[in-house]
Protein backbone atom coordinates (compact mmCIF):
# COMPACT_ATOMS: atom_id res chain seq x y z
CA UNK A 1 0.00 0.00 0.00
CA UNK A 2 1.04 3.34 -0.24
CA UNK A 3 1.13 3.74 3.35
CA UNK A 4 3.55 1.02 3.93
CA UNK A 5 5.84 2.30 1.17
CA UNK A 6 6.01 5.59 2.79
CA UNK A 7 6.93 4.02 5.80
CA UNK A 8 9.54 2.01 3.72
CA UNK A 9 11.31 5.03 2.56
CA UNK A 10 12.05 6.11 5.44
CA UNK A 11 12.86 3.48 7.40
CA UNK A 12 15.38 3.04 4.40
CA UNK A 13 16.77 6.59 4.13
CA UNK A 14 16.60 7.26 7.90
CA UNK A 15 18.19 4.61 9.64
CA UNK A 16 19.33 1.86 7.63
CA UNK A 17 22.23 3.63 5.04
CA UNK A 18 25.58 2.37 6.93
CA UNK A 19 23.58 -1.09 7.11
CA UNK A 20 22.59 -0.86 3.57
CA UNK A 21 25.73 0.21 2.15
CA UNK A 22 27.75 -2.69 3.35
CA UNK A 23 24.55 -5.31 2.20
CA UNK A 24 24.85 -4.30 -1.57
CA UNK A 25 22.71 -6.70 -2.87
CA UNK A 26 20.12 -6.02 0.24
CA UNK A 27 20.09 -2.15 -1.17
CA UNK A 28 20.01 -2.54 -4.83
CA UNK A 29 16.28 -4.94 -4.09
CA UNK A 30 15.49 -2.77 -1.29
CA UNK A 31 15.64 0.83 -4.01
CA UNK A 32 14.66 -1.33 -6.74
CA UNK A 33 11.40 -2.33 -4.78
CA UNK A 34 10.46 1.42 -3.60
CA UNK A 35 11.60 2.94 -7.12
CA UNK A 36 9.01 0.32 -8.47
CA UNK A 37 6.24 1.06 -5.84
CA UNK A 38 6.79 4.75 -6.11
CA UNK A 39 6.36 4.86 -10.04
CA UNK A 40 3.22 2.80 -9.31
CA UNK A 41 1.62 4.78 -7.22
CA UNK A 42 2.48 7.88 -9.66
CA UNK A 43 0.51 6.19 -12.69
CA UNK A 44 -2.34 5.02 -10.60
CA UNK A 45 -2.44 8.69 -8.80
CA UNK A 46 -2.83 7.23 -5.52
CA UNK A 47 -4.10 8.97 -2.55
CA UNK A 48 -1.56 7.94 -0.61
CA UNK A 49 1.41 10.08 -2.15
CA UNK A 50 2.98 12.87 -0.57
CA UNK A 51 1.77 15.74 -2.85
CA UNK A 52 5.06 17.02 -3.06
CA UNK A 53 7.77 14.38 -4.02
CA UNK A 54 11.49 15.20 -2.32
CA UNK A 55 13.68 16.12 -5.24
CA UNK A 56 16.30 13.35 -4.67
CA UNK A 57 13.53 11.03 -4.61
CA UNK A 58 12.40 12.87 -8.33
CA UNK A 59 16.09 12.11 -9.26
CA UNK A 60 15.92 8.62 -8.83
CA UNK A 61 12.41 8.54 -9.78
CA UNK A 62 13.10 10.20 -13.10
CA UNK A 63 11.89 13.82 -13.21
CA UNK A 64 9.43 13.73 -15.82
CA UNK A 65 7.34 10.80 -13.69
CA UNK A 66 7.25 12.10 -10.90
CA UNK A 67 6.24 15.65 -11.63
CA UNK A 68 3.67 14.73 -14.54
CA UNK A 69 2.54 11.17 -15.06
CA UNK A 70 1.20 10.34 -17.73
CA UNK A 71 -1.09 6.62 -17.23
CA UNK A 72 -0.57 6.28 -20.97
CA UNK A 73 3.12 6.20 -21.19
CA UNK A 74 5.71 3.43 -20.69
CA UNK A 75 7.44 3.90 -17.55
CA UNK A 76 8.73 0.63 -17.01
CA UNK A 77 12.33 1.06 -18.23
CA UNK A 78 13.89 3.55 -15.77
CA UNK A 79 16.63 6.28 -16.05
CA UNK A 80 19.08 3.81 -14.34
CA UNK A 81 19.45 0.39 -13.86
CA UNK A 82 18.86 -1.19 -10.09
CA UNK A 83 22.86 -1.50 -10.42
CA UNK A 84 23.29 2.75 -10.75
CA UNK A 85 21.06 3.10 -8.27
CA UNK A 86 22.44 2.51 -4.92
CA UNK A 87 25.34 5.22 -6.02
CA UNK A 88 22.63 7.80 -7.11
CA UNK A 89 20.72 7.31 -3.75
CA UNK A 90 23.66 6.85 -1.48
CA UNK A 91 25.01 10.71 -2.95
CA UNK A 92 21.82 12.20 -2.29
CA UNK A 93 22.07 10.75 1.30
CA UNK A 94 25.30 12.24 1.44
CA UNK A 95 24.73 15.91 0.13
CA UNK A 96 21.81 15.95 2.51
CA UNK A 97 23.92 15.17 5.69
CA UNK A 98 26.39 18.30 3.82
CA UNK A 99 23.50 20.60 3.77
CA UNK A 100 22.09 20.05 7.39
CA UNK A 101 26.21 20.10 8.49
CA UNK A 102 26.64 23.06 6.37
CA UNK A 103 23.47 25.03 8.54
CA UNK A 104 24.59 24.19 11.67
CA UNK A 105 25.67 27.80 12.63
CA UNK A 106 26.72 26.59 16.13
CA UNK A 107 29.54 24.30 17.98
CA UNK A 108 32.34 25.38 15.81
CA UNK A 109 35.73 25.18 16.72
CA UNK A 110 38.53 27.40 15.35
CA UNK A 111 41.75 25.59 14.45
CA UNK A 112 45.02 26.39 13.76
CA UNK A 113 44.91 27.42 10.04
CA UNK A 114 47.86 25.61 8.39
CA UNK A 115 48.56 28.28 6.01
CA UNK A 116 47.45 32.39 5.63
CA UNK A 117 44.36 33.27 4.19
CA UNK A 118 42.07 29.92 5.19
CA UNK A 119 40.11 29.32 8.41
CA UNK A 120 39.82 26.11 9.72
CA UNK A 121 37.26 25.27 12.16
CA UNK A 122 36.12 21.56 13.47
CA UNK A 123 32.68 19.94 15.35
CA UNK A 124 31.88 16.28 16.40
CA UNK A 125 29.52 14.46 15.11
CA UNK A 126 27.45 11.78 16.16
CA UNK A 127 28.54 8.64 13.54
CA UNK A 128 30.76 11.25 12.04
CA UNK A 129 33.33 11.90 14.87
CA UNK A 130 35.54 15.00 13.89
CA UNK A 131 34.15 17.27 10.84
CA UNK A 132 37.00 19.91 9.58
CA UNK A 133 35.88 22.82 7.47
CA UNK A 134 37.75 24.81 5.42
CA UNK A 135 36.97 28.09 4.13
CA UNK A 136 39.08 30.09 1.57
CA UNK A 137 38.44 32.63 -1.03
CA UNK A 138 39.76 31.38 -4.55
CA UNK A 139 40.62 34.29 -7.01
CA UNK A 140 39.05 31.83 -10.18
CA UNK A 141 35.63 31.42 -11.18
CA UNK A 142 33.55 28.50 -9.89
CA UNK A 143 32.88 26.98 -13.73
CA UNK A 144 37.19 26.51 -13.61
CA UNK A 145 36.86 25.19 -10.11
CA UNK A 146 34.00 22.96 -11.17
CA UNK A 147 35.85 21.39 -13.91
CA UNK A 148 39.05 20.68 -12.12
CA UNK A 149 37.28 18.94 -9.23
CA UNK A 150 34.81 16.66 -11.38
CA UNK A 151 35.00 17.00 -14.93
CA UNK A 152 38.73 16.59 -14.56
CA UNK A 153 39.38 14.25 -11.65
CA UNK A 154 41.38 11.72 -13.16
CA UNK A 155 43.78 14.35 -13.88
CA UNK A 156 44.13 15.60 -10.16
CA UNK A 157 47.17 13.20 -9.76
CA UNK A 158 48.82 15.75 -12.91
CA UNK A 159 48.47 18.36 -10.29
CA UNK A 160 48.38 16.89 -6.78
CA UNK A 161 51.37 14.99 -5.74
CA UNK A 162 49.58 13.51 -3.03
CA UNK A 163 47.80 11.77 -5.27
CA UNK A 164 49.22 8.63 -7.48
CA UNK A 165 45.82 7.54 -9.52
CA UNK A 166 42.40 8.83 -9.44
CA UNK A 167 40.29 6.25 -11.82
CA UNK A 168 36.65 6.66 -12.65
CA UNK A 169 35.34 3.43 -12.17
CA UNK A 170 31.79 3.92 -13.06
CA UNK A 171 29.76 7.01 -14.64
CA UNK A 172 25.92 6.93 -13.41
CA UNK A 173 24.39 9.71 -15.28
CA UNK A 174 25.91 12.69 -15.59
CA UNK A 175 26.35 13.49 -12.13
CA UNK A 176 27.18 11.03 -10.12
CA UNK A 177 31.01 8.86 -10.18
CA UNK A 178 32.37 6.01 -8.55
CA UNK A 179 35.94 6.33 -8.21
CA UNK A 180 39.38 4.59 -7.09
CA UNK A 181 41.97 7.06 -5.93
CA UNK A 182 45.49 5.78 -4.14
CA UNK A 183 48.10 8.58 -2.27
CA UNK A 184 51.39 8.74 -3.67
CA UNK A 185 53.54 7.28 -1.27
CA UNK A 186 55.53 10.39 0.87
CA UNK A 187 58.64 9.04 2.95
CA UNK A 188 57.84 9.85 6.96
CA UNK A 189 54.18 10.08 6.36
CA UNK A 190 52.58 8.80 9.62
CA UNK A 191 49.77 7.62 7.90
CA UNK A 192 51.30 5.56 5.00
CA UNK A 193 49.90 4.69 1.80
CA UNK A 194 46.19 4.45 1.75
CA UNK A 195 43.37 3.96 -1.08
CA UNK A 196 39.58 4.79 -1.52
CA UNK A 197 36.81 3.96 -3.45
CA UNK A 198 34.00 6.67 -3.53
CA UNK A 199 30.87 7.84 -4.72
CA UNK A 200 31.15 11.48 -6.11
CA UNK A 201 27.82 13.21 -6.49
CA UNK A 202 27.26 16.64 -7.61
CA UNK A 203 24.21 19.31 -7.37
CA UNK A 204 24.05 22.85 -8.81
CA UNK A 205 21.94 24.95 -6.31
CA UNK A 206 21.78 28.68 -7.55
CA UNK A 207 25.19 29.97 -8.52
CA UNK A 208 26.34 27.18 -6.27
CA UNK A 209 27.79 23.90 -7.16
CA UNK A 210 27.78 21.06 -4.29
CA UNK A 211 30.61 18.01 -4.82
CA UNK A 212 29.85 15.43 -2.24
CA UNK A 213 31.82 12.20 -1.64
CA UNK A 214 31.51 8.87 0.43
CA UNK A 215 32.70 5.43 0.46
CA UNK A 216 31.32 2.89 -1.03
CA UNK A 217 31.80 -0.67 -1.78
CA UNK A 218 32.39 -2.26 -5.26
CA UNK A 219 32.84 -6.06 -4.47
CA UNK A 220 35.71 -6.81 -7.22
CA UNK A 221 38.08 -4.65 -6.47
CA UNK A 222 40.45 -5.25 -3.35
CA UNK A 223 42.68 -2.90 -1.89
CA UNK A 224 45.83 -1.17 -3.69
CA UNK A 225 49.05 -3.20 -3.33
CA UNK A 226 50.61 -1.73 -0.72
CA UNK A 227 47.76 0.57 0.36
CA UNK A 228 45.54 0.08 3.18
CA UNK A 229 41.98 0.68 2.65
CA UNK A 230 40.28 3.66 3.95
CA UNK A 231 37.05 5.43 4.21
CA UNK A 232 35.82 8.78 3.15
CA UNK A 233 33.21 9.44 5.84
CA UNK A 234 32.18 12.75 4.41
CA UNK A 235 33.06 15.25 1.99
CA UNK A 236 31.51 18.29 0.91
CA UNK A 237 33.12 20.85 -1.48
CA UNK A 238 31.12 24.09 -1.55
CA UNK A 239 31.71 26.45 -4.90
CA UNK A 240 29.70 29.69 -4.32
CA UNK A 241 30.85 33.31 -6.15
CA UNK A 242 31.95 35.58 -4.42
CA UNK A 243 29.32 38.14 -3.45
CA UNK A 244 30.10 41.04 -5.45
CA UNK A 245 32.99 39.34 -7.88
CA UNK A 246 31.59 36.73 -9.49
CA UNK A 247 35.50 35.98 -10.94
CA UNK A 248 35.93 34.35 -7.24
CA UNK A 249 34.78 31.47 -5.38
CA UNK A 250 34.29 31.35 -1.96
CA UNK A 251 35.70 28.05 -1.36
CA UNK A 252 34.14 25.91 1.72
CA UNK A 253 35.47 21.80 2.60
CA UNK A 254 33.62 19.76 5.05
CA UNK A 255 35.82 16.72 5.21
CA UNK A 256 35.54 13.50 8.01
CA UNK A 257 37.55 10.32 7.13
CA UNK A 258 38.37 7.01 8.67
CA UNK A 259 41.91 6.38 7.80
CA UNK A 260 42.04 2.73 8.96
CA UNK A 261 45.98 2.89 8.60
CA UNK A 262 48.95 2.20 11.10
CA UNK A 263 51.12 4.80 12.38
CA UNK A 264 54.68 4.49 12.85
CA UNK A 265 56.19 7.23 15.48
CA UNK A 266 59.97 7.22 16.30
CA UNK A 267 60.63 6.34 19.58
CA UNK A 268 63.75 7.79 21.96
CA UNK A 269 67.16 5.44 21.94
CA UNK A 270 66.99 3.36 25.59
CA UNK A 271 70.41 1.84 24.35
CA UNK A 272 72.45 2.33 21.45
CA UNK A 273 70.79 0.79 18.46
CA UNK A 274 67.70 -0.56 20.67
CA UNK A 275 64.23 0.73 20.10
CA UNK A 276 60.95 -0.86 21.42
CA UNK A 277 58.22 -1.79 19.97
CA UNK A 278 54.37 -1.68 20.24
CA UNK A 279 53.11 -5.02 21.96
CA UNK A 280 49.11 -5.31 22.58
CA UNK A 281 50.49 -6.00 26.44
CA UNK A 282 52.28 -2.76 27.69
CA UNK A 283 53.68 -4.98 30.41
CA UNK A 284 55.58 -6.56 27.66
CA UNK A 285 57.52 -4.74 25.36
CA UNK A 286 59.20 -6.21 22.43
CA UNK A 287 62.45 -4.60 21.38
CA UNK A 288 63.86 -4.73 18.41
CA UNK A 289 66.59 -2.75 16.32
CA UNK A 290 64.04 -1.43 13.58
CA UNK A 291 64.30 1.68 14.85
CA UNK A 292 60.88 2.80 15.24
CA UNK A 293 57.53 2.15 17.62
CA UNK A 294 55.08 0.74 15.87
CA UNK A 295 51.21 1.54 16.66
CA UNK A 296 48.84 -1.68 16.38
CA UNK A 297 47.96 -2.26 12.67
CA UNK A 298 44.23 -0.50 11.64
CA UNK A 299 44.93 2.61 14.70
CA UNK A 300 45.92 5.88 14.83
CA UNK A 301 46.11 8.40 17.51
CA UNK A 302 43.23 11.06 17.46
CA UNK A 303 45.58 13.60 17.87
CA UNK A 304 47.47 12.36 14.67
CA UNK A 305 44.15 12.47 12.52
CA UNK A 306 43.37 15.78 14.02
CA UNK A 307 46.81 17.30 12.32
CA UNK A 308 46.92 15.19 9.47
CA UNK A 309 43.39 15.89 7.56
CA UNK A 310 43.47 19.71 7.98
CA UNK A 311 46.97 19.75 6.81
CA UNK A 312 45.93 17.33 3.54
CA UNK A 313 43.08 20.59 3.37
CA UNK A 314 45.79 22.68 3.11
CA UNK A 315 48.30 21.27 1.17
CA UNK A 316 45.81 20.52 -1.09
CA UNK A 317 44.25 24.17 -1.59
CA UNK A 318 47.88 24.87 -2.13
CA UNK A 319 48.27 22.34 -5.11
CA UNK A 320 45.25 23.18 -6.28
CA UNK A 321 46.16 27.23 -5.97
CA UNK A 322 49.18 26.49 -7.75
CA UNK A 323 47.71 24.39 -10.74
CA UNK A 324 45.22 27.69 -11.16
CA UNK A 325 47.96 30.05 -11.67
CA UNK A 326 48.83 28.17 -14.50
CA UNK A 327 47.94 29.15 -17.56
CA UNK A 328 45.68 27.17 -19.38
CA UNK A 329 47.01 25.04 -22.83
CA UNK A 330 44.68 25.42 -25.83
């Protein structure tokens, strides 16, 4: 009925999404199923149907069904297969969070801005943990911006040094991506080498253009040699022009992640040539002559995450500053 569909959706969308997203073939029925049941009630013009459809649910819907149905017409084959899907919802889900983080004018925390001319502030979350934001004003137009960050994303790594490969896996529609993307391996990085796989989503609100991102899973494809596999919690890029100079872009980066990565910290000499090591009992050391103190495998120190992702803010505003100032080739 469509009473128990609405209560499907948002069972589906309001609790279930970390469940969902790590039972892929769970989702792609579950969507499937309500994508089905909404189109349904659409044709039939059932009582039962909010009046006014959400717009990411008109996005998956398809548009043109659910703003004028049409009993006549053959809506059985949809915009995107129940494959696409997932990615398209999962987004949404994601720029949603962005927008209700992104109006939370409250419990903002100013950091210690890396470099001059960005502000840095931070909040917990609940399922989120630490949220950075970065703010800077960017003296290029948002269409260039735009381009760069998802038109262009396989060529970041061109740019971006932290960067080694940035693949686009999958294209579902024209604004939504799943991508791979592995850092380039940096000598003394406490983090090490880590990869991703994503779900890039984009919205134009206004003069505005939203770039979300968020793990996903895509069951082939096992970590990067080398790499340990991470999560993008959150991100949110936020292209707006500059009130009053339209040839800027105020600049705004809401960014959580799960790094999932051992740390390796050196550790002061107790004898020539001796360190010790990390052992899972601290009443039993192991020491060894590596040279370093090694953190258990999959943990990192709070206060190392806390440093690390604002600085990979920075340093990448400062690639990406760089790359700008370049003049374009023809």
């Amino acid at each position: 009925s469509g009473i128990m569909l609405q209560a499907t959706i948002k069972l589906c969308c309001g609790i279930a999404h970390d469940h969902l997203r790590r039972l892929p073939g769970l989702k792609i029925t579950a969507v499937a199923a309500i994508q089905k049941g909404v189109r349904g009630l659409v044709v039939r013009g059932s009582c039962h149907l909010p009046s006014k459809i959400p717009h990411y649910v008109q996005r998956v819907m398809g548009k043109e069904t659910a703003t004028c149905p049409d009993p006549a017409g053959d809506i059985s084959p949809s915009r995107f297969s129940s494959m696409d899907l997932p990615y398209i919802t999962q987004g949404e889900a994601a720029l949603q969070q962005a927008l209700s983080i992104l109006q939370q004018p409250t419990g903002w925390q100013a950091e210690t801005a890396p470099d001059a001319g960005t502000s840095v502030s931070s909040t917990a979350l609940h399922g989120l943990g630490k949220v950075f934001r970065l703010e800077v004003v960017l003296a290029v137009p948002v269409a260039r911006l735009h381009q760069e960050l998802f038109e262009r994303i396989e060529q970041m790594p061109q740019w971006n040094p932290t960067l080694s490969q940035v693949k686009v896996l999958q294209r579902v529609g024209p604004d939504t991506l799943v991508t791979h993307e592995v850092t380039a391996p940096s000598p003394g990085n406490l983090v090490g080498q880590r990869d991703f796989v994503s779900v890039r989503h984009r919205r134009k609100r206004g003069t505005g253009v939203y770039l979300v991102g968020t793990a996903t899973h895509l069951e082939p494809l096992p970590s990067h040699k080398g790499c340990i596999r991470a999560e993008s919690r959150l991100s949110c890029i936020v292209l707006q022009p500059l009130a009053g100079d339209p040839s800027c872009t105020r600049f705004t980066w809401l960014l959580s992640m799960d790094l999932k990565a051992s740390a390796t910290l050196p550790l002061r000499v107790e004898q020539p040539g001796v360190r010790i090591w990390w052992h899972p009992n601290p009443l039993r050391p192991n020491k060894t002559k590596s040279g370093v103190f090694s953190l258990p495998k999959g943990w990192i120190p709070a206060s190392v995450v806390n440093r690390v992702l604002p600085q990979s803010q920075a340093d990448f505003i400062k690639h990406l500053h760089l790359h700008l100032s370049t003049p374009q080739r023809q």
